[in-house]
Protein backbone atom coordinates (compact mmCIF):
# COMPACT_ATOMS: atom_id res chain seq x y z
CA UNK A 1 236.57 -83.34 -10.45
CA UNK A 2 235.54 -86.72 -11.86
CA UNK A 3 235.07 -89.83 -9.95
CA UNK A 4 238.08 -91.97 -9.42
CA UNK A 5 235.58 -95.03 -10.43
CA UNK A 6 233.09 -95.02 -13.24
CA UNK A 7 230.18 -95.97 -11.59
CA UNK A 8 228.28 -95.60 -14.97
CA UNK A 9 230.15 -98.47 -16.57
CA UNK A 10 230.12 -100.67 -13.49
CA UNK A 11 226.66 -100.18 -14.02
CA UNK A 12 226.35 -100.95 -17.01
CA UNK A 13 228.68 -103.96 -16.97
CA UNK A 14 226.87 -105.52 -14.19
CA UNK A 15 223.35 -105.53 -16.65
CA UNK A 16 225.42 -106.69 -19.76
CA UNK A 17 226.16 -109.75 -17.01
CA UNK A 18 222.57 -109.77 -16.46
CA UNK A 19 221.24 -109.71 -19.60
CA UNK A 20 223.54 -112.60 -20.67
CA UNK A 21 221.83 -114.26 -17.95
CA UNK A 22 218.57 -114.07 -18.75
CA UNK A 23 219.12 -115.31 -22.04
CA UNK A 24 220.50 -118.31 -20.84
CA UNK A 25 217.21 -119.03 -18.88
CA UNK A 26 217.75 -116.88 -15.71
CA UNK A 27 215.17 -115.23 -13.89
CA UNK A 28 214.84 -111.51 -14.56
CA UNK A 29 216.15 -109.47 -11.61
CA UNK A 30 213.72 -107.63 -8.96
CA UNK A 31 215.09 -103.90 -8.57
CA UNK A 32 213.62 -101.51 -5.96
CA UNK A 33 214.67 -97.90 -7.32
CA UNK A 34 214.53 -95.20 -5.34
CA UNK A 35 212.78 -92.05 -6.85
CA UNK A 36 213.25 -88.67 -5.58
CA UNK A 37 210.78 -87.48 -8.65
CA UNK A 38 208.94 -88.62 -11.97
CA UNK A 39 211.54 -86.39 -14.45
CA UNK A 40 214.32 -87.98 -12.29
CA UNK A 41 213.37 -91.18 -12.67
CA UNK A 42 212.33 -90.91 -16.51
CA UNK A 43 215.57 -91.44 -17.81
CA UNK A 44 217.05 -93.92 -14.98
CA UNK A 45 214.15 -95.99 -15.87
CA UNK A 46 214.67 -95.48 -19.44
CA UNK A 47 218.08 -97.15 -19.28
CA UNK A 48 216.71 -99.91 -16.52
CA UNK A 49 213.97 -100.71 -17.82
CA UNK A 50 214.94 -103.89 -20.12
CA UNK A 51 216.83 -105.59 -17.65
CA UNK A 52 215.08 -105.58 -14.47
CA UNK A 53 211.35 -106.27 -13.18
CA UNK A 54 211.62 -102.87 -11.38
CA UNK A 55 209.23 -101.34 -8.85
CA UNK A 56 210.16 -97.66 -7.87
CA UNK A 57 210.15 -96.88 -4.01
CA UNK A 58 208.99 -92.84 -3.20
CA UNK A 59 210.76 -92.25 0.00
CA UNK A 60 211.15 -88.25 0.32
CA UNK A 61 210.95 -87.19 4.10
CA UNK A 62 213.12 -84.46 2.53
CA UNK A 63 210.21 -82.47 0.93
CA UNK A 64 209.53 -79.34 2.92
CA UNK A 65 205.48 -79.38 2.69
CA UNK A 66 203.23 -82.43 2.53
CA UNK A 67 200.94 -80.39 -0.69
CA UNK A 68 204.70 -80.36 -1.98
CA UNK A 69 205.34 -84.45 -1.29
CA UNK A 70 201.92 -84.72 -2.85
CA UNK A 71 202.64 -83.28 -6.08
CA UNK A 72 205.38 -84.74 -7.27
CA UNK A 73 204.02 -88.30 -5.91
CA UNK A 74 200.97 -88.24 -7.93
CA UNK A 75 203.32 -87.02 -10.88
CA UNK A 76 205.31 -90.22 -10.34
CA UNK A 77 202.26 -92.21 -10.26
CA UNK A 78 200.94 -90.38 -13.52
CA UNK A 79 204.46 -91.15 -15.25
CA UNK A 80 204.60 -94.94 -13.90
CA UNK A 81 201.01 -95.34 -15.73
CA UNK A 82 201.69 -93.87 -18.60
CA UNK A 83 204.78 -96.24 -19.54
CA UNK A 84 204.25 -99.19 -17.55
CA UNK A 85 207.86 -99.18 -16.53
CA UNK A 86 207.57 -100.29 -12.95
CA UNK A 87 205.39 -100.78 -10.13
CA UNK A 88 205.31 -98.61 -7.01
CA UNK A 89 205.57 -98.14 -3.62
CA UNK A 90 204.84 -95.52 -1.62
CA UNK A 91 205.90 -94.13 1.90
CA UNK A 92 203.83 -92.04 4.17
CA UNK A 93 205.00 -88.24 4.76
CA UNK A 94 207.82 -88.20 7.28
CA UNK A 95 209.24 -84.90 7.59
CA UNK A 96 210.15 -85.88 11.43
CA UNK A 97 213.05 -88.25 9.92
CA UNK A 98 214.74 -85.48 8.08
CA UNK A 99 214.02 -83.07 10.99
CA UNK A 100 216.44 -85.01 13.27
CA UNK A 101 219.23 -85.89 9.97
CA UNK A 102 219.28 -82.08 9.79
CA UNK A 103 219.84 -81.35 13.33
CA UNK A 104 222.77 -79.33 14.25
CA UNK A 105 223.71 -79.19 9.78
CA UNK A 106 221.20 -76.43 9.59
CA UNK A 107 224.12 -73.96 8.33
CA UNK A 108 225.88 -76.39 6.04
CA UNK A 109 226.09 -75.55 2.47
CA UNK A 110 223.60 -76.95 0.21
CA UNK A 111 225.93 -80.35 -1.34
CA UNK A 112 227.68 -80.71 2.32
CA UNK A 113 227.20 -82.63 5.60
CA UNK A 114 223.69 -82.26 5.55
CA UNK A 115 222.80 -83.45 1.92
CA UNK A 116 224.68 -86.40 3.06
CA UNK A 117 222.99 -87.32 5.88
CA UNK A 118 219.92 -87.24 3.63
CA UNK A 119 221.82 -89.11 1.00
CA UNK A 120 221.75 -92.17 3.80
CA UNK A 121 218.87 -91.70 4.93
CA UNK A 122 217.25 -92.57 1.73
CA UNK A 123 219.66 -95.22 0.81
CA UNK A 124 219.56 -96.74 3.65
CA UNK A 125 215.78 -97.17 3.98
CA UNK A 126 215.93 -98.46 0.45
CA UNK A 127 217.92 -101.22 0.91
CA UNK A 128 216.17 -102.24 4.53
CA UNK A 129 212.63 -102.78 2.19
CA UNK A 130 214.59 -104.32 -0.50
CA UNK A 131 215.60 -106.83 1.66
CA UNK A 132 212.13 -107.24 3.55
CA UNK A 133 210.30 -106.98 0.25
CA UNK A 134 212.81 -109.95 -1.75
CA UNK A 135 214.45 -107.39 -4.23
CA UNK A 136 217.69 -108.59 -5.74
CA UNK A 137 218.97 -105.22 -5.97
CA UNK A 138 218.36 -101.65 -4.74
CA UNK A 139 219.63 -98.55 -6.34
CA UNK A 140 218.78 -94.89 -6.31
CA UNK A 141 217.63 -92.15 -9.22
CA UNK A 142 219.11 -89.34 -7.20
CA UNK A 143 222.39 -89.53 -9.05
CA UNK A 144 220.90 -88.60 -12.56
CA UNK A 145 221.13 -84.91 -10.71
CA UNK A 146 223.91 -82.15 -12.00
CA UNK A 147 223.91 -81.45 -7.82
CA UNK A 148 224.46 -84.94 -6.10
CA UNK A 149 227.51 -86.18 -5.08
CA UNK A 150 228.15 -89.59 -7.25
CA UNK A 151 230.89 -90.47 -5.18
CA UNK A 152 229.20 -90.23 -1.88
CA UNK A 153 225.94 -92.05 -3.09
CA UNK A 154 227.37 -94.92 -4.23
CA UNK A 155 229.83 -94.72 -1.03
CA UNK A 156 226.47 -95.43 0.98
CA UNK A 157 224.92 -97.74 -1.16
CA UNK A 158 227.60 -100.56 -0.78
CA UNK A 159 228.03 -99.29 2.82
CA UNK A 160 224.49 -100.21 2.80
CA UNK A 161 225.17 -103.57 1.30
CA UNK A 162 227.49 -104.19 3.14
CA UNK A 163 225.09 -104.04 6.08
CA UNK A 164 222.14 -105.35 5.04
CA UNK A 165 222.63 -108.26 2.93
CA UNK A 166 221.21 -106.89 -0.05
CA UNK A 167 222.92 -105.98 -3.56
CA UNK A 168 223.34 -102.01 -4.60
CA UNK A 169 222.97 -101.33 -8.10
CA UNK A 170 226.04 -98.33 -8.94
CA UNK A 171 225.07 -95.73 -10.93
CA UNK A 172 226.02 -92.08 -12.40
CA UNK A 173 222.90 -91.45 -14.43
CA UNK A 174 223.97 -88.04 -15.29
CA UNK A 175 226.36 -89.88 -17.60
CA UNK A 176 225.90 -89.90 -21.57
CA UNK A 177 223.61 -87.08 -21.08
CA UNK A 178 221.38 -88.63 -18.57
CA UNK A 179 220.11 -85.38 -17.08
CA UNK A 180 219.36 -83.93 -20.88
CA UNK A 181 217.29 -87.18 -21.50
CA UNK A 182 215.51 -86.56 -18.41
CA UNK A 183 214.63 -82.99 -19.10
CA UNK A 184 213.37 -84.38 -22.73
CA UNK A 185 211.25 -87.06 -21.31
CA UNK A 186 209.83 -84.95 -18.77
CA UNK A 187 208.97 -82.51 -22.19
CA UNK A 188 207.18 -85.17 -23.17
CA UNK A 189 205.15 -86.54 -21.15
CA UNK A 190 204.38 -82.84 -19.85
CA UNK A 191 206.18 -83.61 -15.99
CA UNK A 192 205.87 -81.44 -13.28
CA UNK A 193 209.68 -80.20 -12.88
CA UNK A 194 210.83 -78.43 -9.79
CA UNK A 195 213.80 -76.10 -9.33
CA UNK A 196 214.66 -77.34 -6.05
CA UNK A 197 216.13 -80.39 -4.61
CA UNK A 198 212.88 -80.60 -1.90
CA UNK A 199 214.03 -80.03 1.33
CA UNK A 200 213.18 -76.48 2.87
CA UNK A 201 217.06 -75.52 3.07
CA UNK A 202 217.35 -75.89 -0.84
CA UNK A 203 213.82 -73.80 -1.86
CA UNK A 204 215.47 -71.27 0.44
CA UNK A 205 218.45 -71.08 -1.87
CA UNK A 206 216.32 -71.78 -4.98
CA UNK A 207 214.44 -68.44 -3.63
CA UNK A 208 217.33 -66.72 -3.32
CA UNK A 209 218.69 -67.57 -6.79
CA UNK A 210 215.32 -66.24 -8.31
CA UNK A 211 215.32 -63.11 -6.56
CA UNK A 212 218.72 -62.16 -7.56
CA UNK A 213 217.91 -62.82 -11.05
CA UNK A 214 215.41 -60.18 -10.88
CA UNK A 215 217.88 -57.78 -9.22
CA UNK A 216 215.78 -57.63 -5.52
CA UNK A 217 218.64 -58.59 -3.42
């Protein structure tokens, strides 16, 4: 079912705004993004990339191994140096803060009450350093994704505004084939690409998915 609000147009309505601004003499905007991955963030940077001074914030306590967490952060890096398309931050290894999000949800299905929890996790940690770093806005690549919940990330994100003091950026990257430019861009520029979301429920389904491809269960 669609979303009862196009984030995607907000979005983009609020950088037309912003754009119009800066060419009347306005500061550029400081974004911190939230990146779950480099080919997630390709195209969400893609689109961002003209209107904001944006620095991309790896928080990921999700990821089931640390060798895992490392991968794909030193693919971020790789990608961020390659285009010059935004700075970076990065968070140490914190499996413990999913660990105790997950608590008690280890039976929900993969997209419920657990994914959520995760969802504001993230978010929410997001918007704390944009505010304690001076970002004008805070927003999150993890809606580019076929498998996130649109309507619940952006639910959190102005929740989290709300809170904190500190403007969300809505999005629905996935929008005007978002996720196809992000699978192109990660051709590319030859990104490491996993087939699960990180977290050590969802490489248990993505196992489970292989192996009944090849007819073992």
């Amino acid at each position: 079912m669609e979303n009862a609000v196009n984030y995607d147009a907000a979005m983009r309505g609020m950088m037309a705004e912003l754009k119009t601004a800066e060419a009347a003499g306005e500061k550029r905007p400081k974004l911190l993004l939230h990146s779950c991955c480099a080919p997630c963030s390709s195209a969400c940077l893609e689109i961002l990339k003209d209107v904001f001074d944006i620095t991309v914030y790896y928080y990921n306590p999700n990821i089931d191994e640390a060798e895992e967490y490392e991968k794909r952060k030193a693919e971020q890096i790789r990608f961020l140096r390659e285009t010059g398309w935004a700075d970076f931050i990065d968070c140490d290894y914190d499996c413990a803060a999913f660990e105790e999000i997950a608590k008690g949800r280890e039976t929900c299905a993969e997209g419920g009450a657990r994914c959520y929890e995760c969802y504001k996790l993230r978010l929410f940690k997001t918007a704390e350093r944009a505010k304690t770093g001076g970002f004008d806005y805070f927003a999150s690549t993890l809606s580019v994704s076929p498998y996130k919940n649109a309507a619940w990330l952006n639910s959190i994100g102005f929740a989290a505004e709300k809170e904190l003091g500190v403007k969300f950026l809505p999005s629905d990257f996935k929008k005007k084939g978002g996720y196809l430019r992000s699978t192109a861009l990660s051709k590319e520029y030859g990104l490491y690409r996993q087939n699960y979301c990180g977290c050590r429920f969802s490489k248990c389904e993505a196992e489970k998915r292989e192996a009944e491809k090849e007819g073992k269960l």
